[in-house]
PDB file of N, CA and C in Angstrom:
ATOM      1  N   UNK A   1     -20.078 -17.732 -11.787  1.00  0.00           N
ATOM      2  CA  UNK A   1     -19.976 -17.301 -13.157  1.00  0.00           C
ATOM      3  C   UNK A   1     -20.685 -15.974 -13.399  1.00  0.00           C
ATOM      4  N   UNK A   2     -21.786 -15.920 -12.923  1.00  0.00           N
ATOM      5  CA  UNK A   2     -22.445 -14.416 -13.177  1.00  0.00           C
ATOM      6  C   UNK A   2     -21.640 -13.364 -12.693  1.00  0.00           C
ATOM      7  N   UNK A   3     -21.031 -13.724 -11.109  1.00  0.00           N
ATOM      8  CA  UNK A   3     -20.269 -12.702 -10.692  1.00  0.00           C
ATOM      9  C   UNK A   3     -19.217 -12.080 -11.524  1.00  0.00           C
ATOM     10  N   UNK A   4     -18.735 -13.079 -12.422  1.00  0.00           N
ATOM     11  CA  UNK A   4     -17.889 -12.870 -12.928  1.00  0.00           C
ATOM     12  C   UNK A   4     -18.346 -11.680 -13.899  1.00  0.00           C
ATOM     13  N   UNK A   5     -19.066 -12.317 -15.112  1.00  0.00           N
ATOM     14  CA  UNK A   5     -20.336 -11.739 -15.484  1.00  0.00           C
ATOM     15  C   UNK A   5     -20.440 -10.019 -15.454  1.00  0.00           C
ATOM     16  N   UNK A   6     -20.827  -9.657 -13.980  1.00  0.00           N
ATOM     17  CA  UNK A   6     -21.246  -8.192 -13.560  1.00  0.00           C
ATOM     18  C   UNK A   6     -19.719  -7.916 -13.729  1.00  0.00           C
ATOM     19  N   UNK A   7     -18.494  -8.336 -12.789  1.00  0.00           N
ATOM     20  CA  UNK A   7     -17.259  -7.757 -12.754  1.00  0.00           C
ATOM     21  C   UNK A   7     -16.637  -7.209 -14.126  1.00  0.00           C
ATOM     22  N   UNK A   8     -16.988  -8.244 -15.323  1.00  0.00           N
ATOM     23  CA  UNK A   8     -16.612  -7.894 -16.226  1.00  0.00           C
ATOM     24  C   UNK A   8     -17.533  -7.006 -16.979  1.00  0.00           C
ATOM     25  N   UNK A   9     -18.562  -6.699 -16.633  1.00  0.00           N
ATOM     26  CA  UNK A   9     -19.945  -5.358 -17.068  1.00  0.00           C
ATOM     27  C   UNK A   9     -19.189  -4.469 -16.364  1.00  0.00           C
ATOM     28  N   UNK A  10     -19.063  -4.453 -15.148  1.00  0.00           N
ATOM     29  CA  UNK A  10     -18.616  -3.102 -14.507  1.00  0.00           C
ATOM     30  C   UNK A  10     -17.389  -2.513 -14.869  1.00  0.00           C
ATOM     31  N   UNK A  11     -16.034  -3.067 -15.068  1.00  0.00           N
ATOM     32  CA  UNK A  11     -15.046  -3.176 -15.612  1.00  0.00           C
ATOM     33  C   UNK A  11     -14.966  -2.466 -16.951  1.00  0.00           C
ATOM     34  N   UNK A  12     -15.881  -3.217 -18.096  1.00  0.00           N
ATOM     35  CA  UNK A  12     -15.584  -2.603 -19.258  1.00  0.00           C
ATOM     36  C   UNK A  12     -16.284  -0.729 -19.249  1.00  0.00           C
ATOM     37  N   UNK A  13     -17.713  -1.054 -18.447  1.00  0.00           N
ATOM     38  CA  UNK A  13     -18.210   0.437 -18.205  1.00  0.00           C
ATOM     39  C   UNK A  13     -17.533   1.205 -17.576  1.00  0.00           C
ATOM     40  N   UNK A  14     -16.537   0.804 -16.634  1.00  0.00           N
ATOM     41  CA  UNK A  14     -14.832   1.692 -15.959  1.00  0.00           C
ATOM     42  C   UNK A  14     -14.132   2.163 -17.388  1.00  0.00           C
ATOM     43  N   UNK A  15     -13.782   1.277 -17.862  1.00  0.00           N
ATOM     44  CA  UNK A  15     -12.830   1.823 -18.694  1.00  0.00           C
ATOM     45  C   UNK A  15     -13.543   2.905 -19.952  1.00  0.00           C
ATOM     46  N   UNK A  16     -15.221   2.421 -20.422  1.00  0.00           N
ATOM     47  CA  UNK A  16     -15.713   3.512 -21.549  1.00  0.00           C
ATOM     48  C   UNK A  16     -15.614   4.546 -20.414  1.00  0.00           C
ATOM     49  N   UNK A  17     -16.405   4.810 -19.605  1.00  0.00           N
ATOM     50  CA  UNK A  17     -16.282   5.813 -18.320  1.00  0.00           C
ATOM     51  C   UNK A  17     -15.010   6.858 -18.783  1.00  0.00           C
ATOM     52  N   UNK A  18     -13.678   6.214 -18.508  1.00  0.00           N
ATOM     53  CA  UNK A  18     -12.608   6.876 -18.107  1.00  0.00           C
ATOM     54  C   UNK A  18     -12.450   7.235 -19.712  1.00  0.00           C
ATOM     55  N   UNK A  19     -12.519   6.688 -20.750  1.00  0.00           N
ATOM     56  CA  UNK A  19     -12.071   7.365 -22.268  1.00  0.00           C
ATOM     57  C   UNK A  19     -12.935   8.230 -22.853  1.00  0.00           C
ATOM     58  N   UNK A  20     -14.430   8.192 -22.251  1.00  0.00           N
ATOM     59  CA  UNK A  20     -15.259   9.290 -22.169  1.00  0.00           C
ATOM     60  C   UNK A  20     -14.492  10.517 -21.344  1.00  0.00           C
ATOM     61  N   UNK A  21     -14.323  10.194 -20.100  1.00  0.00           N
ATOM     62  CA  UNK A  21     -13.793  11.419 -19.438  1.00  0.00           C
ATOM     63  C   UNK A  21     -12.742  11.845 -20.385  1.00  0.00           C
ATOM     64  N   UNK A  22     -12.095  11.402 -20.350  1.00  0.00           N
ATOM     65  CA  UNK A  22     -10.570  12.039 -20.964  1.00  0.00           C
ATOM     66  C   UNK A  22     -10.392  12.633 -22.032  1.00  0.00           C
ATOM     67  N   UNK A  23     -11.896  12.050 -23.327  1.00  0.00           N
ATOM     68  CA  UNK A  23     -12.212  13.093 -24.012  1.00  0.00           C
ATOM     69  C   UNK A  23     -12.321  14.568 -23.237  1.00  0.00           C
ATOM     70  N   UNK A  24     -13.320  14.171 -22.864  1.00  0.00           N
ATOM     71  CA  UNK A  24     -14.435  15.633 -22.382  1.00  0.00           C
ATOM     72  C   UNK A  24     -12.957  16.374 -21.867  1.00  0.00           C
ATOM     73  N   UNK A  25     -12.468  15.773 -21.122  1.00  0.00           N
ATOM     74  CA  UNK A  25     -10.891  16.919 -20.424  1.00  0.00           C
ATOM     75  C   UNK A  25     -10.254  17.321 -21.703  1.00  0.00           C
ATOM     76  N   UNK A  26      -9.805  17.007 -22.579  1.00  0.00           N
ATOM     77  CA  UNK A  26      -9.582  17.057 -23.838  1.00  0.00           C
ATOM     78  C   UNK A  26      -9.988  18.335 -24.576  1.00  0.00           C
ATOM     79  N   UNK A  27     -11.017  18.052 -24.926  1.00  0.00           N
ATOM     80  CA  UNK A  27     -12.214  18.744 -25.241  1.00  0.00           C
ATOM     81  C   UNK A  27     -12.260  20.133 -24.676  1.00  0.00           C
ATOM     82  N   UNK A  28     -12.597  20.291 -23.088  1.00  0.00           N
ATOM     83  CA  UNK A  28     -12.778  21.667 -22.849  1.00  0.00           C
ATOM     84  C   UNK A  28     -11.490  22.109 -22.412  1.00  0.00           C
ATOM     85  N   UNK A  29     -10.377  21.275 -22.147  1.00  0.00           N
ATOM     86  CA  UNK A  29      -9.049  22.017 -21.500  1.00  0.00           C
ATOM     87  C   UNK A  29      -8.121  22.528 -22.936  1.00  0.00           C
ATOM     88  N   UNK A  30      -8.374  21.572 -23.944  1.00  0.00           N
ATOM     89  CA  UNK A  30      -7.377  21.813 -25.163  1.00  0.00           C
ATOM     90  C   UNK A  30      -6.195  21.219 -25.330  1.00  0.00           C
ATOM     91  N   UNK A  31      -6.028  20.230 -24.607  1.00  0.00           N
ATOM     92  CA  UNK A  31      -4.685  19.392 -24.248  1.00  0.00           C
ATOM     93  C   UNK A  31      -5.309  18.157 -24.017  1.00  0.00           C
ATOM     94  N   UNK A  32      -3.766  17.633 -24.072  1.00  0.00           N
ATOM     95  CA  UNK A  32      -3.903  15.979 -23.792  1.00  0.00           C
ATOM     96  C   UNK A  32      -3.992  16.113 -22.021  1.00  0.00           C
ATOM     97  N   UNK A  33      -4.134  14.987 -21.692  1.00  0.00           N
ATOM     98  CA  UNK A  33      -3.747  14.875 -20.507  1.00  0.00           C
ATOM     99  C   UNK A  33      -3.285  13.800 -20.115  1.00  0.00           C
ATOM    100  N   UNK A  34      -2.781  13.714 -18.664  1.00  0.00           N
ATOM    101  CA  UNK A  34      -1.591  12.176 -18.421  1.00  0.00           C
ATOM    102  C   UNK A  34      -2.547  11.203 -17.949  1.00  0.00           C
ATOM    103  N   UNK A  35      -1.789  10.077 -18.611  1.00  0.00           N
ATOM    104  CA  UNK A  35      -2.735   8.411 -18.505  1.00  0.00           C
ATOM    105  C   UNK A  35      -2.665   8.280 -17.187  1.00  0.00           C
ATOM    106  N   UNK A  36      -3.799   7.555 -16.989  1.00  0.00           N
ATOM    107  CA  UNK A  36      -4.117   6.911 -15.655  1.00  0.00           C
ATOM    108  C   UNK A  36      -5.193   8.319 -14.616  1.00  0.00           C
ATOM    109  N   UNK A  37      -4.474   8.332 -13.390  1.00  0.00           N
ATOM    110  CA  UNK A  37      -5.103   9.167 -12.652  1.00  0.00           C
ATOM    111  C   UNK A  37      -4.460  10.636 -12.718  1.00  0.00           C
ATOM    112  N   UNK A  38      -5.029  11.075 -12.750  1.00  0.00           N
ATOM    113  CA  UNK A  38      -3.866  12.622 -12.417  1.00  0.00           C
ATOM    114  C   UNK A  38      -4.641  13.682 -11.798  1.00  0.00           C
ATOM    115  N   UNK A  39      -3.592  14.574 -10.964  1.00  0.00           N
ATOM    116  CA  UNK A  39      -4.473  15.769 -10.229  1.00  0.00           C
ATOM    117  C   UNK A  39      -4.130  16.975 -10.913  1.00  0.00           C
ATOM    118  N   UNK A  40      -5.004  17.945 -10.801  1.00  0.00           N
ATOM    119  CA  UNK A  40      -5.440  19.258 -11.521  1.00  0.00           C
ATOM    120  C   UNK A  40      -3.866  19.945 -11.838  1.00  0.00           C
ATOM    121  N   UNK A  41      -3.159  19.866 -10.604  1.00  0.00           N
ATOM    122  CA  UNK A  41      -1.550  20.391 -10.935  1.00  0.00           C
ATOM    123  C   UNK A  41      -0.599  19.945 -11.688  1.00  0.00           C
ATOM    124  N   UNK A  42      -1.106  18.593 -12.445  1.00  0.00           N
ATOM    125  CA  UNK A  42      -0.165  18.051 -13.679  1.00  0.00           C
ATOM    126  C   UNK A  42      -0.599  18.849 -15.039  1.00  0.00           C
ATOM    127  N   UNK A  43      -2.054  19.465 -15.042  1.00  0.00           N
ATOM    128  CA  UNK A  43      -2.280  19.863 -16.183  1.00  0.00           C
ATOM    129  C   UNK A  43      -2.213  21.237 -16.275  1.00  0.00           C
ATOM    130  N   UNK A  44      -1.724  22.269 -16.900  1.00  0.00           N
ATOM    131  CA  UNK A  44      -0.916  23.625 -16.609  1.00  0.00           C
ATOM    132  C   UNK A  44      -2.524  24.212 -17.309  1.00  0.00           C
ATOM    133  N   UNK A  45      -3.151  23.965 -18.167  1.00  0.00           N
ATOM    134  CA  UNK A  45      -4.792  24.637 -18.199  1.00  0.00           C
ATOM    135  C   UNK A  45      -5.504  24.136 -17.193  1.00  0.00           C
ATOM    136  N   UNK A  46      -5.693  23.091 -16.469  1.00  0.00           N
ATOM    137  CA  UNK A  46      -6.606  23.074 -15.449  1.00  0.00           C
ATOM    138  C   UNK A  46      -6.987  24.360 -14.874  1.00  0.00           C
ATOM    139  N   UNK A  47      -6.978  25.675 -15.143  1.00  0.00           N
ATOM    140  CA  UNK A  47      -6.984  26.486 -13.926  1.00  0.00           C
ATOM    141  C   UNK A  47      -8.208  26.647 -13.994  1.00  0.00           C
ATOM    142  N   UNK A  48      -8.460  27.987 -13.574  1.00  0.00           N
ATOM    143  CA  UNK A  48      -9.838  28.085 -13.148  1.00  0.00           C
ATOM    144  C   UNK A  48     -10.799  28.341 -14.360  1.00  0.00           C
ATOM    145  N   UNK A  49     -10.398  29.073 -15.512  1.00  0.00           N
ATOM    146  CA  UNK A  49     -11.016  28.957 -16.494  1.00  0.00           C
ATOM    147  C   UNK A  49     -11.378  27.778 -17.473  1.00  0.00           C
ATOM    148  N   UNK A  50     -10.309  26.887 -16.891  1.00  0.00           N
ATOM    149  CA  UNK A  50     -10.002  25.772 -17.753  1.00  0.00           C
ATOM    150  C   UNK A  50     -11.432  24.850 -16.414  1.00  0.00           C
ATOM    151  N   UNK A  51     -11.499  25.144 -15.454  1.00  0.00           N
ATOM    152  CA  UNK A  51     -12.249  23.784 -14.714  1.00  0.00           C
ATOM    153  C   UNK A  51     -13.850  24.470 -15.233  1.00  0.00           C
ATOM    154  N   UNK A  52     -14.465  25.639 -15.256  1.00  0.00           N
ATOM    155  CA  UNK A  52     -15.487  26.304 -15.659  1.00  0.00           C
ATOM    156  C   UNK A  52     -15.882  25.331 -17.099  1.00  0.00           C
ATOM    157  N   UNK A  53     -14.568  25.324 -17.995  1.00  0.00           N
ATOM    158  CA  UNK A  53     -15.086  24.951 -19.183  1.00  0.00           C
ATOM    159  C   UNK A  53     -15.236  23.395 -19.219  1.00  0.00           C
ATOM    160  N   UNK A  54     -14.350  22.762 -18.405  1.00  0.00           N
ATOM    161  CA  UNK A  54     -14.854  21.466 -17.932  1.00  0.00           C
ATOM    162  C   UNK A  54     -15.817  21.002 -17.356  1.00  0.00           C
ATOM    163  N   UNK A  55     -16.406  21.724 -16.692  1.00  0.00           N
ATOM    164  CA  UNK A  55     -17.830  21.678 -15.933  1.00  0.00           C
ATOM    165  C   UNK A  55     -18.621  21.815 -17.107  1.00  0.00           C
ATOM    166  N   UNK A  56     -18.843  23.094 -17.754  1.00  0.00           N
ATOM    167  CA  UNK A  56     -19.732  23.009 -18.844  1.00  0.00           C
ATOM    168  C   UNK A  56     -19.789  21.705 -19.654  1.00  0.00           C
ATOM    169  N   UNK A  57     -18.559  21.458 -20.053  1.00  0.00           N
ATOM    170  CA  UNK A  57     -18.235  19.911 -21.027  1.00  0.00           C
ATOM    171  C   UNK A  57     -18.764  18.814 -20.776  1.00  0.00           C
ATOM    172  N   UNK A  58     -18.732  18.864 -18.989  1.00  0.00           N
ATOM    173  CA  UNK A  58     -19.226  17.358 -18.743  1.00  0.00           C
ATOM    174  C   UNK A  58     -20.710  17.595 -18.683  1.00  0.00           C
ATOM    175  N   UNK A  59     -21.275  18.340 -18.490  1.00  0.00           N
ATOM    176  CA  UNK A  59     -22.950  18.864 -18.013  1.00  0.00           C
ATOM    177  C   UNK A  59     -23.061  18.379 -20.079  1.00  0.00           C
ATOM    178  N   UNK A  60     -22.820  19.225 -20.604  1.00  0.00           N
ATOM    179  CA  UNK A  60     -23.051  18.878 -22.289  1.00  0.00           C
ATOM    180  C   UNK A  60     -22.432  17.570 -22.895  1.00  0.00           C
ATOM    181  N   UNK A  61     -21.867  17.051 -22.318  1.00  0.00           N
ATOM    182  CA  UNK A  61     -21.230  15.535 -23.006  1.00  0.00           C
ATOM    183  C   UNK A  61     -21.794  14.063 -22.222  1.00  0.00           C
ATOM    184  N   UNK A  62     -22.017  14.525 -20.937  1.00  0.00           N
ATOM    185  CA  UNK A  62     -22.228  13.474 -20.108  1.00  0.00           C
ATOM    186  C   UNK A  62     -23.570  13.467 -19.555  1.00  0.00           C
ATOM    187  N   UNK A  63     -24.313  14.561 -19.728  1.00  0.00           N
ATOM    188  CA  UNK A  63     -25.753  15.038 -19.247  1.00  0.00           C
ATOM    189  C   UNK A  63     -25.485  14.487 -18.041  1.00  0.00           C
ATOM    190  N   UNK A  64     -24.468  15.596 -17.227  1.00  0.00           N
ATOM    191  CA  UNK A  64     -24.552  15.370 -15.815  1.00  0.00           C
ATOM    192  C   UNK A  64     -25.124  16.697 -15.221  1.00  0.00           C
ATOM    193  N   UNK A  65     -25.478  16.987 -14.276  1.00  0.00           N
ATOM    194  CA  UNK A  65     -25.955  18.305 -13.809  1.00  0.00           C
ATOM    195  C   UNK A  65     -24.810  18.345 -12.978  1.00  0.00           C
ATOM    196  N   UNK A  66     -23.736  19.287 -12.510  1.00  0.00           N
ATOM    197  CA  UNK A  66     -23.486  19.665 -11.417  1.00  0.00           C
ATOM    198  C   UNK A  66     -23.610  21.323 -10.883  1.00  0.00           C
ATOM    199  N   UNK A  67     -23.889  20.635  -9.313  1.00  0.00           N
ATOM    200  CA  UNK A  67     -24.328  21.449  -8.705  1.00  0.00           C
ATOM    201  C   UNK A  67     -23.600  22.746  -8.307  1.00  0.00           C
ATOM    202  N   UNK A  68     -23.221  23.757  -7.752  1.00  0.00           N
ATOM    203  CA  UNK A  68     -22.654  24.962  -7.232  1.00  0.00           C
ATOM    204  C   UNK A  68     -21.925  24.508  -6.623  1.00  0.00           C
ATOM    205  N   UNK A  69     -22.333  23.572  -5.663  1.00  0.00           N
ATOM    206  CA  UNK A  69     -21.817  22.686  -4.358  1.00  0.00           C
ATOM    207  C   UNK A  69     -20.830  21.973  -4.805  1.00  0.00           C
ATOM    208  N   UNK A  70     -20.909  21.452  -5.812  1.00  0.00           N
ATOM    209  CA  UNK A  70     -19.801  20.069  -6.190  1.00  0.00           C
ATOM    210  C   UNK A  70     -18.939  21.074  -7.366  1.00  0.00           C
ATOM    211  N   UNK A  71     -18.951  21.735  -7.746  1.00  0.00           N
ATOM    212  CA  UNK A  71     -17.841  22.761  -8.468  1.00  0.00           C
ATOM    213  C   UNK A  71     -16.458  23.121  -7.747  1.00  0.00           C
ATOM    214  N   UNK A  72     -16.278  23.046  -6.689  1.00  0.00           N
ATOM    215  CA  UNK A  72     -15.014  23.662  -5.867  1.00  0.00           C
ATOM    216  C   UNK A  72     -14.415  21.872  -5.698  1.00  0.00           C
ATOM    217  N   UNK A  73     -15.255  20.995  -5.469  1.00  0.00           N
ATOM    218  CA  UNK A  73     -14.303  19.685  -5.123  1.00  0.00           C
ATOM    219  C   UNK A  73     -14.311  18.939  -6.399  1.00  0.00           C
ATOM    220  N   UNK A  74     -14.759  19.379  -7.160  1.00  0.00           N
ATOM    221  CA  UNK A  74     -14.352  18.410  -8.882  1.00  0.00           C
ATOM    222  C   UNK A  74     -12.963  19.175  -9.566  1.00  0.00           C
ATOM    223  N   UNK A  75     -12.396  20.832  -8.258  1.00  0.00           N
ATOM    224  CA  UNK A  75     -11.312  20.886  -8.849  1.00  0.00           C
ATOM    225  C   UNK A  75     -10.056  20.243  -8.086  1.00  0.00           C
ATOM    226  N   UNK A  76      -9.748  19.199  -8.174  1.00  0.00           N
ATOM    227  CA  UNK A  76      -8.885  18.474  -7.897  1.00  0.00           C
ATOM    228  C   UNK A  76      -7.992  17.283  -8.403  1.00  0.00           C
ATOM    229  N   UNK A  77      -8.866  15.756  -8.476  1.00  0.00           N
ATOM    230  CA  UNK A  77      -8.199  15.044  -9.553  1.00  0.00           C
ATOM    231  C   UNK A  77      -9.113  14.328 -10.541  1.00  0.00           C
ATOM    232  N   UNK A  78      -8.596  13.683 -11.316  1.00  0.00           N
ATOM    233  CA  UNK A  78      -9.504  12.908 -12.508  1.00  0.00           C
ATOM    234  C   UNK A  78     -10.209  11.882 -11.409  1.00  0.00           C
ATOM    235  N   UNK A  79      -9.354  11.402 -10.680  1.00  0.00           N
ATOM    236  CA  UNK A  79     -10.713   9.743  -9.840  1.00  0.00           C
ATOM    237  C   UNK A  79     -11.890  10.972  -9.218  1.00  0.00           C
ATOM    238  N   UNK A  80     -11.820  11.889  -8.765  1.00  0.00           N
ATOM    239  CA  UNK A  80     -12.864  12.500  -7.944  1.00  0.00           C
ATOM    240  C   UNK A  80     -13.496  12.647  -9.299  1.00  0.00           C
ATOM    241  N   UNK A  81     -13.611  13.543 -10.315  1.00  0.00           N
ATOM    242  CA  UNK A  81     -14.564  13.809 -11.197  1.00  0.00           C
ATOM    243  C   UNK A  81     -15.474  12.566 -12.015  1.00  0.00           C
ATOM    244  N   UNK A  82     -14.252  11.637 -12.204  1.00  0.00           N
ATOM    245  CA  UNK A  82     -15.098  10.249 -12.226  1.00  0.00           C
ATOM    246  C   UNK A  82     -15.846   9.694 -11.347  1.00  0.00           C
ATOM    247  N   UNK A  83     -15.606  10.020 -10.184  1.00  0.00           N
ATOM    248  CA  UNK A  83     -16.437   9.416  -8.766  1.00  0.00           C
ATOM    249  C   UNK A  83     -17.813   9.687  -8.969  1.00  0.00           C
ATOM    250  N   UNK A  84     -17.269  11.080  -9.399  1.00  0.00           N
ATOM    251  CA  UNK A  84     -18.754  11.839  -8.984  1.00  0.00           C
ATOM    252  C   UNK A  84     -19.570  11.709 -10.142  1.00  0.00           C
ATOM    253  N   UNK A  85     -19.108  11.545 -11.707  1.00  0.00           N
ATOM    254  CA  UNK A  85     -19.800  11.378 -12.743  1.00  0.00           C
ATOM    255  C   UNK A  85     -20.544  10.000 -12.613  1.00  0.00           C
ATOM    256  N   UNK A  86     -20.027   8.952 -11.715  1.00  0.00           N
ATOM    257  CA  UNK A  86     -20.230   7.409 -12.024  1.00  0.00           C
ATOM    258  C   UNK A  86     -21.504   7.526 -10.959  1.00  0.00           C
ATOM    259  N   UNK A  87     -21.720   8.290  -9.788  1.00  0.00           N
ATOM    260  CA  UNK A  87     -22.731   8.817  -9.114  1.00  0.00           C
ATOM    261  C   UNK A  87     -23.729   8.780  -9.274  1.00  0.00           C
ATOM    262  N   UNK A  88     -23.286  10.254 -10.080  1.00  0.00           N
ATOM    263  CA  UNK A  88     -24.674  10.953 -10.949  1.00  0.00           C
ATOM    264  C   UNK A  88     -25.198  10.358 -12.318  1.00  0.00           C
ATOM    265  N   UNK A  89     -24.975   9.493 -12.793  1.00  0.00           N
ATOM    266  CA  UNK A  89     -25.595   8.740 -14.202  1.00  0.00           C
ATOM    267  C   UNK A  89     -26.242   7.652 -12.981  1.00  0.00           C
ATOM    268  N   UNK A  90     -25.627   7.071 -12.103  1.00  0.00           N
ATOM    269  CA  UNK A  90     -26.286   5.551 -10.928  1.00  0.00           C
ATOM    270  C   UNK A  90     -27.724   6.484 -10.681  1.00  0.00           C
ATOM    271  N   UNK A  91     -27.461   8.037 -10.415  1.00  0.00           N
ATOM    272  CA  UNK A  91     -28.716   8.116  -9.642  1.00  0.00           C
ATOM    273  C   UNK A  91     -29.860   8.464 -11.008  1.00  0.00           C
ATOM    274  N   UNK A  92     -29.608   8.405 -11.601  1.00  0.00           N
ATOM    275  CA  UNK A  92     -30.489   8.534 -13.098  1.00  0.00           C
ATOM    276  C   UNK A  92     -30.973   7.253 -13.986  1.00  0.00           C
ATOM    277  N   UNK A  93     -29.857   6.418 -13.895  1.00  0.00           N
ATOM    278  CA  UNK A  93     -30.267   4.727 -14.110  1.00  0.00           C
ATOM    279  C   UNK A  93     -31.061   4.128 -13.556  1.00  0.00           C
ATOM    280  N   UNK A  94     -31.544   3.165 -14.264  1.00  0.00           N
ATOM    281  CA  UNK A  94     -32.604   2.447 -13.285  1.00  0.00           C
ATOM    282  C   UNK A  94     -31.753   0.793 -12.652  1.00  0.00           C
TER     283      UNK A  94
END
């Protein structure tokens, strides 16, 4: 029963997770974007100005830091930027 419990903690924090993100993409790209998973080439602002302002968005919406290092591979798809957001809040949680 507990297991169950965490599955369904982790689960619902997946899904605020992902409607948080999709704001923030929202937010700094200026568009909707497509449900579920999607990579940088479905969204015609993703480009490079558009991932700059996404980086800023999530650093100011999500109080994530990213690094120099992780800027070139967060441009790719929504599961990687979630990967890496769900990461970086674990390594800040207690």
């Amino acid at each position: 029963m507990i297991t169950n419990g965490l599955n369904n903690n982790s689960m619902e924090r997946t899904a605020m997770l992902d409607q948080e993100l999709r704001t923030v993409f929202t937010d700094a790209l200026g568009c909707d974007v497509p449900p579920g998973d999607f990579a940088r080439d479905q969204v015609e602002e993703w480009d490079s100005l558009g991932h700059v302002k996404l980086i800023l968005q999530l650093e100011a919406s999500l109080g994530v830091r990213v690094g120099p290092e992780a800027i070139p591979a967060l441009h790719t798809d929504f599961a990687t930027v979630r990967e890496f957001v769900t990461t970086k809040q674990a390594e800040v949680s207690p």
